[in-house]
N, C-alpha and C. Protein backbone atom coordinates (compact mmCIF):
# COMPACT_ATOMS: atom_id res chain seq x y z
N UNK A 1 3.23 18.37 98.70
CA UNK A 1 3.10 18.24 97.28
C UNK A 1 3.14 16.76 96.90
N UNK A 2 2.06 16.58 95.98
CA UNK A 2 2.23 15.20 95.54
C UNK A 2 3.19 14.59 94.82
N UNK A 3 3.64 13.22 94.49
CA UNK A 3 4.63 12.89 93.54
C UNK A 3 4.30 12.96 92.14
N UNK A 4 5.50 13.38 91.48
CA UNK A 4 5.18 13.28 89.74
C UNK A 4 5.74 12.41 89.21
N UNK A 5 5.63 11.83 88.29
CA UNK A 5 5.71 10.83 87.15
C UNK A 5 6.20 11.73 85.91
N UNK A 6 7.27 11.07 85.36
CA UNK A 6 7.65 11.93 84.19
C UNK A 6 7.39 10.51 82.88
N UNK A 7 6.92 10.48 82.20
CA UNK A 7 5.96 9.80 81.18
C UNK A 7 6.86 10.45 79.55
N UNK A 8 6.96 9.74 78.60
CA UNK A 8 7.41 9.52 77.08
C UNK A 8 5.94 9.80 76.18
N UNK A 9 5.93 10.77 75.82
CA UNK A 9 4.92 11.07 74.65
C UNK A 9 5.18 10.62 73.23
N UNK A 10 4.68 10.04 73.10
CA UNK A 10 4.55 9.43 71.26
C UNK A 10 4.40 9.91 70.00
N UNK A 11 3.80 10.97 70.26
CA UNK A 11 3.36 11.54 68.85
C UNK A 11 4.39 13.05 69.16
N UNK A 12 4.37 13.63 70.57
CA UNK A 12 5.59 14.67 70.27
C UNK A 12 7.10 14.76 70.11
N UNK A 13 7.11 12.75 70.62
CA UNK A 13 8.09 12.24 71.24
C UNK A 13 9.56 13.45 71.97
N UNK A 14 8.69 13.81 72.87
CA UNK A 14 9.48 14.07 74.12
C UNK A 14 9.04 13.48 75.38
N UNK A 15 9.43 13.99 76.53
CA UNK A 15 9.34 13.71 78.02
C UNK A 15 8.27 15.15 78.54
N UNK A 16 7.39 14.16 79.56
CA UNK A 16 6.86 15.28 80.21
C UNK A 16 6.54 14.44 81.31
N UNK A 17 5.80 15.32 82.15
CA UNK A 17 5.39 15.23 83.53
C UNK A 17 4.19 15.48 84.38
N UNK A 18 3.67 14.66 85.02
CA UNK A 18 2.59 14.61 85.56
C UNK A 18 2.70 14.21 86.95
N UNK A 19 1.16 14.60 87.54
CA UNK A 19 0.89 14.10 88.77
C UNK A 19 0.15 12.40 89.11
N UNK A 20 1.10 11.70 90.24
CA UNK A 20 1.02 10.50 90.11
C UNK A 20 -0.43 9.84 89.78
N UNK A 21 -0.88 9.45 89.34
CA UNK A 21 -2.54 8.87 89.29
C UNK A 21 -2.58 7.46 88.88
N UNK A 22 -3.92 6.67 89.46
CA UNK A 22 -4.17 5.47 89.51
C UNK A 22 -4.66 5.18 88.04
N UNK A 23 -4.53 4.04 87.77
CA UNK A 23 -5.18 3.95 86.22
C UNK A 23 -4.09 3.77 85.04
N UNK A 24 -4.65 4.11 83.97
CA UNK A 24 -3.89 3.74 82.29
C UNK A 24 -3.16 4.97 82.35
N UNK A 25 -1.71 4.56 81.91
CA UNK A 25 -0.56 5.68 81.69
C UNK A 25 -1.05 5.94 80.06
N UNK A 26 -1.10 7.90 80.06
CA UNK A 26 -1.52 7.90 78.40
C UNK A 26 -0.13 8.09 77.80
N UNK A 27 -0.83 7.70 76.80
CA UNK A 27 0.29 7.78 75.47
C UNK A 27 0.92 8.84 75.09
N UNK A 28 0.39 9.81 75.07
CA UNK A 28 0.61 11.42 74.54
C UNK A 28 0.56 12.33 75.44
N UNK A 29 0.84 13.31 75.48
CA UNK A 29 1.04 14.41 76.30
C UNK A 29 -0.57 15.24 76.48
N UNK A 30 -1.17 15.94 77.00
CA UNK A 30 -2.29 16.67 76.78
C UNK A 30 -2.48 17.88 75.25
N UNK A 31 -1.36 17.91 75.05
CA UNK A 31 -0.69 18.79 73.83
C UNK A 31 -1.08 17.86 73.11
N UNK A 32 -0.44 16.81 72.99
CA UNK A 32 -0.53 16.10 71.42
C UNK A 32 -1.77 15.07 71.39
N UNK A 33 -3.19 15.25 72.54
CA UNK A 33 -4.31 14.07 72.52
C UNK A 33 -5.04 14.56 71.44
N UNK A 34 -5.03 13.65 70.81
CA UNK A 34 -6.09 14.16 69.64
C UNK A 34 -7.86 14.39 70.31
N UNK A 35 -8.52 15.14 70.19
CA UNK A 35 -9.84 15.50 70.40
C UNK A 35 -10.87 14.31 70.35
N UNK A 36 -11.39 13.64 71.42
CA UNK A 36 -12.00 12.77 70.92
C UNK A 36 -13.55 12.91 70.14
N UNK A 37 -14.09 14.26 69.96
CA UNK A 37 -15.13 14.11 69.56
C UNK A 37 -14.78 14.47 67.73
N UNK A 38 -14.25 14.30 67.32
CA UNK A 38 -13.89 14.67 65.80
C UNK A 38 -14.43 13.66 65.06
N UNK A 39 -15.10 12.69 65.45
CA UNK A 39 -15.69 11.74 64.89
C UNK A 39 -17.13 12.26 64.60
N UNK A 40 -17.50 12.55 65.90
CA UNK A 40 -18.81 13.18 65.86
C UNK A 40 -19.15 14.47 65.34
N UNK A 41 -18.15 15.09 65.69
CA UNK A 41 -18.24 16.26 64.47
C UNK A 41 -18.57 16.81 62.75
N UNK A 42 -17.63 15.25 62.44
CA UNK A 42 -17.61 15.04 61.48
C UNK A 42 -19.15 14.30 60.74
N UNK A 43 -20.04 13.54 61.63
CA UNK A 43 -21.20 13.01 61.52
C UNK A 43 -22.10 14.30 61.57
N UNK A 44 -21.93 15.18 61.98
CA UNK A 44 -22.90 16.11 62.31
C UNK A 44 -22.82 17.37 61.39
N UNK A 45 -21.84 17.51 60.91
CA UNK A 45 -21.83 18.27 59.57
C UNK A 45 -22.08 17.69 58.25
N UNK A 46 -21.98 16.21 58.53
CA UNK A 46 -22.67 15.20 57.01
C UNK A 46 -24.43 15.49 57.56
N UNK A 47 -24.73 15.28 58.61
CA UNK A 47 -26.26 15.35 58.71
C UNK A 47 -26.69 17.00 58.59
N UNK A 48 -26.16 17.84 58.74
CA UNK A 48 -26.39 19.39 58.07
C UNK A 48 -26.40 19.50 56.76
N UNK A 49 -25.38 19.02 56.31
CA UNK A 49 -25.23 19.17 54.73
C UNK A 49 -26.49 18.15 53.89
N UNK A 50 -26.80 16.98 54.17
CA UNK A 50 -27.97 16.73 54.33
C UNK A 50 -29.17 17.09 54.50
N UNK A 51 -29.58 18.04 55.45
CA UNK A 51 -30.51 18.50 55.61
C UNK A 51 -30.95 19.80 54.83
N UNK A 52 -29.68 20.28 54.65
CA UNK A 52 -29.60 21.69 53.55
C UNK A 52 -30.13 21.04 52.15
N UNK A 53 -29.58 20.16 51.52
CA UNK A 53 -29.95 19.62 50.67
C UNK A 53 -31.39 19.09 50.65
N UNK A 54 -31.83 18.52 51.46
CA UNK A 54 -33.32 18.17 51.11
C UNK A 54 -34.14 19.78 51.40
N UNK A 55 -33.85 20.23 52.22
CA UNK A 55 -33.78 21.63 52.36
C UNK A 55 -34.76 22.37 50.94
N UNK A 56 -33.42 22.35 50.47
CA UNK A 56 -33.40 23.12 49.13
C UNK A 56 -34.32 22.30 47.86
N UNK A 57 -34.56 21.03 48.07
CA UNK A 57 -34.86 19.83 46.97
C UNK A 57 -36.06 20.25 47.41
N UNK A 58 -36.34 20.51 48.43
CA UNK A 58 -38.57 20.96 49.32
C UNK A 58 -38.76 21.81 48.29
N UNK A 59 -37.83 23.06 48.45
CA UNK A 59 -37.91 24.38 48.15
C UNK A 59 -38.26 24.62 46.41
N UNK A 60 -37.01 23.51 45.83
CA UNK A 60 -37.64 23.78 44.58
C UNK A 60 -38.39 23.28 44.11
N UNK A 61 -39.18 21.54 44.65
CA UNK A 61 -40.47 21.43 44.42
C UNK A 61 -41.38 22.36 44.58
N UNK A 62 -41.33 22.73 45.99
CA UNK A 62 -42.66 24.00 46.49
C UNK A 62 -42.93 24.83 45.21
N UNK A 63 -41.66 25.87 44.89
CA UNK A 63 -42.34 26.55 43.64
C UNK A 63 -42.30 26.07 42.52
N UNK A 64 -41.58 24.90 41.64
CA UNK A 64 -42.16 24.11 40.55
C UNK A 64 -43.58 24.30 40.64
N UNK A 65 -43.97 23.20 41.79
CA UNK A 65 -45.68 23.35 41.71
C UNK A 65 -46.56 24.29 41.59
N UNK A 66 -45.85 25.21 41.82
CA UNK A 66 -46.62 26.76 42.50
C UNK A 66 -46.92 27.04 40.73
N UNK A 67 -45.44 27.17 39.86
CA UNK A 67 -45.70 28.06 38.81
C UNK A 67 -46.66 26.84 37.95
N UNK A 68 -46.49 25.97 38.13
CA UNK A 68 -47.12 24.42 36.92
C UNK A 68 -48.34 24.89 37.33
N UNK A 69 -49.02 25.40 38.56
CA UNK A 69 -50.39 24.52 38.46
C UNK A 69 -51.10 25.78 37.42
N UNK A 70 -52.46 25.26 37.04
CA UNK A 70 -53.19 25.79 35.84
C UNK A 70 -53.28 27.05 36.44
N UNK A 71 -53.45 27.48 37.54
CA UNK A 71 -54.02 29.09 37.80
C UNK A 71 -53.09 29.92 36.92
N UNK A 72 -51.53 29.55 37.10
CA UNK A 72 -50.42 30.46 37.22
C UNK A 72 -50.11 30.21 35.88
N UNK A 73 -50.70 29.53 34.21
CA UNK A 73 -50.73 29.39 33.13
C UNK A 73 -50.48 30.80 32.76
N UNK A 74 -50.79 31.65 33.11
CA UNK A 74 -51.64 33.48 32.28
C UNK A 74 -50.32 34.43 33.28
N UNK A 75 -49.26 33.58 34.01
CA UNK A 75 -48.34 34.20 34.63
C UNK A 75 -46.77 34.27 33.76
N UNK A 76 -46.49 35.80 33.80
CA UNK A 76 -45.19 36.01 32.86
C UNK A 76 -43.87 36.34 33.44
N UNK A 77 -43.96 36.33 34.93
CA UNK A 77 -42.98 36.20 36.24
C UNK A 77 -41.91 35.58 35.59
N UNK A 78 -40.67 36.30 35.42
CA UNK A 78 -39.75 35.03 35.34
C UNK A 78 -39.26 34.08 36.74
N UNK A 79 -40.17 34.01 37.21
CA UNK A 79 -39.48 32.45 37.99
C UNK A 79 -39.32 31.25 38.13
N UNK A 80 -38.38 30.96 37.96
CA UNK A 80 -37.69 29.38 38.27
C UNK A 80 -37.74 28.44 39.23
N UNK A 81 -37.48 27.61 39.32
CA UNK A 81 -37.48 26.43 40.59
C UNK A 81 -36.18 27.29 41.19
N UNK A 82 -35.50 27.54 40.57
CA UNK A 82 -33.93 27.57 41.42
C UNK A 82 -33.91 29.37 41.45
N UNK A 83 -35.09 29.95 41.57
CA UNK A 83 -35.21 31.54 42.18
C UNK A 83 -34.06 31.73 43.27
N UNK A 84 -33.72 32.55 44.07
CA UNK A 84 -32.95 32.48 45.13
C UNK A 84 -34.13 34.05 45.65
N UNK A 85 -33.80 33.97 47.17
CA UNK A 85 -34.77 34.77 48.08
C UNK A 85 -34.64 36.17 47.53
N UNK A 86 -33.32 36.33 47.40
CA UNK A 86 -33.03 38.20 46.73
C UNK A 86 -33.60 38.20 45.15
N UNK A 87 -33.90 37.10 44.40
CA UNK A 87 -33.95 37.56 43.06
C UNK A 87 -35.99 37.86 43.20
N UNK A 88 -36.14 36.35 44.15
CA UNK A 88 -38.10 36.72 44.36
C UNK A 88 -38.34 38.07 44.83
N UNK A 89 -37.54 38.84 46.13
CA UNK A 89 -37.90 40.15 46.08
C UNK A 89 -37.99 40.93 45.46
N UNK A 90 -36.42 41.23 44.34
CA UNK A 90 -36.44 42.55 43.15
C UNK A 90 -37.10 41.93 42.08
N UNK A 91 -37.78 40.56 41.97
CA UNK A 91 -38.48 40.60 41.18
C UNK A 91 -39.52 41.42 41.01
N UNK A 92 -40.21 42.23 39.59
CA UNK A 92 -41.10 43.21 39.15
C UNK A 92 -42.45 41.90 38.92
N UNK A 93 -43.63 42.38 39.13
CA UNK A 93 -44.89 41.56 38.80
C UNK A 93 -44.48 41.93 36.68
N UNK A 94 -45.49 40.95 36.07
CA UNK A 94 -45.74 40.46 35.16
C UNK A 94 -46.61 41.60 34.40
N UNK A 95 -47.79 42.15 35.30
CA UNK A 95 -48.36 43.12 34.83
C UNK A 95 -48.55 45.01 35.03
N UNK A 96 -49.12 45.00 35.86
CA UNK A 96 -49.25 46.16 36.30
C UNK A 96 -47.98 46.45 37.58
N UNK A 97 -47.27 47.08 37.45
CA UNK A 97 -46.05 47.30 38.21
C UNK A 97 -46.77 47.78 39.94
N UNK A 98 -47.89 47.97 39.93
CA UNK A 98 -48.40 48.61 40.90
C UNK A 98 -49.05 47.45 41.68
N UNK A 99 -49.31 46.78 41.07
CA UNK A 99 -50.36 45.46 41.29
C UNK A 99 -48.95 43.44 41.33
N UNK A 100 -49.43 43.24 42.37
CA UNK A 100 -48.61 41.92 42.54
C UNK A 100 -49.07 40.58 41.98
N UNK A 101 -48.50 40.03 41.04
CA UNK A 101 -48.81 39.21 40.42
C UNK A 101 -49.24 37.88 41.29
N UNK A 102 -50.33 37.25 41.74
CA UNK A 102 -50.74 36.36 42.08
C UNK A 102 -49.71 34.78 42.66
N UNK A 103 -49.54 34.46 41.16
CA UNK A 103 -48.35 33.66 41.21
C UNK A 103 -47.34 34.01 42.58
N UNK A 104 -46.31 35.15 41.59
CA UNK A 104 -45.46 36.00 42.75
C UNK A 104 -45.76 35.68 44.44
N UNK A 105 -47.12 36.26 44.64
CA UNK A 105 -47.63 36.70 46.37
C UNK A 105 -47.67 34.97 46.75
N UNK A 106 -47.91 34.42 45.48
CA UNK A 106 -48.03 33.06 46.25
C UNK A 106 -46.71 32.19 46.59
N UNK A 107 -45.66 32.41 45.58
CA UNK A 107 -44.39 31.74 45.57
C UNK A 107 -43.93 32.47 47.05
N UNK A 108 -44.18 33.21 47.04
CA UNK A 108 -43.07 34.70 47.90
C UNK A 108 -43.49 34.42 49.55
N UNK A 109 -44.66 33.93 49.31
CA UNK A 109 -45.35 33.50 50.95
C UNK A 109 -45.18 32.01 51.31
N UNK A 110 -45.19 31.12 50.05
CA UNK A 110 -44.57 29.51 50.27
C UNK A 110 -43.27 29.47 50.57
N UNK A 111 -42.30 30.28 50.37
CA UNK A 111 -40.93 30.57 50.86
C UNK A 111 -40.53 31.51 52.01
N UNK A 112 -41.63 31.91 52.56
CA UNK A 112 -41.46 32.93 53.76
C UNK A 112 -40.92 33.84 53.29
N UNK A 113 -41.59 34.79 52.45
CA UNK A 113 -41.06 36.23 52.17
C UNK A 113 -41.99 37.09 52.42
């Protein structure tokens, strides 16, 4: 059996023990090392939240444009820039309940529905 080293932890401040090794004595115990990727973690959920956001900023240009342009003038759809995916489905067409309002088939397919 190899020799152990009994080592002073800092942040649990107790005593513990290890197997002898060459190199930098750590500071903390394996219990109390803080995680070193929490930095990066933290970068990578700012670049998600980011991306959701432009995300969504595409999304409500896409159908702004959709309902503005002149075709979709003669369209009585209530939809908004800020539609959400469940309200474009139970949405009812404008005219004939049987028949899909143009506009609609077009918003509903620029958003993958």
């Amino acid at each position: 059996m190899g020799k152990t080293v009994t080592l002073r932890c800092k942040a649990g401040n107790h005593d513990w023990e290890r197997p002898s090794k060459r190199g930098r004595i750590p500071v903390n115990c394996p219990d109390h090392t803080p995680k070193p990727s929490t930095k990066k973690e933290k970068s990578l959920s700012k670049m998600q939240e980011g991306r959701a956001r432009k995300a969504k900023e595409n999304r409500r240009g896409l159908i702004a444009g959709i309902i503005t342009h002149p075709k979709a003038q003669n369209c009585h759809c209530p939809i908004t820039a800020d539609s959400t995916d469940s309200e474009l489905l139970k949405m009812k067409s404008c005219g004939d309940p049987y028949f899909v309002c143009a506009t609609l088939d077009t918003v509903r397919r620029a958003v993958g529905l």
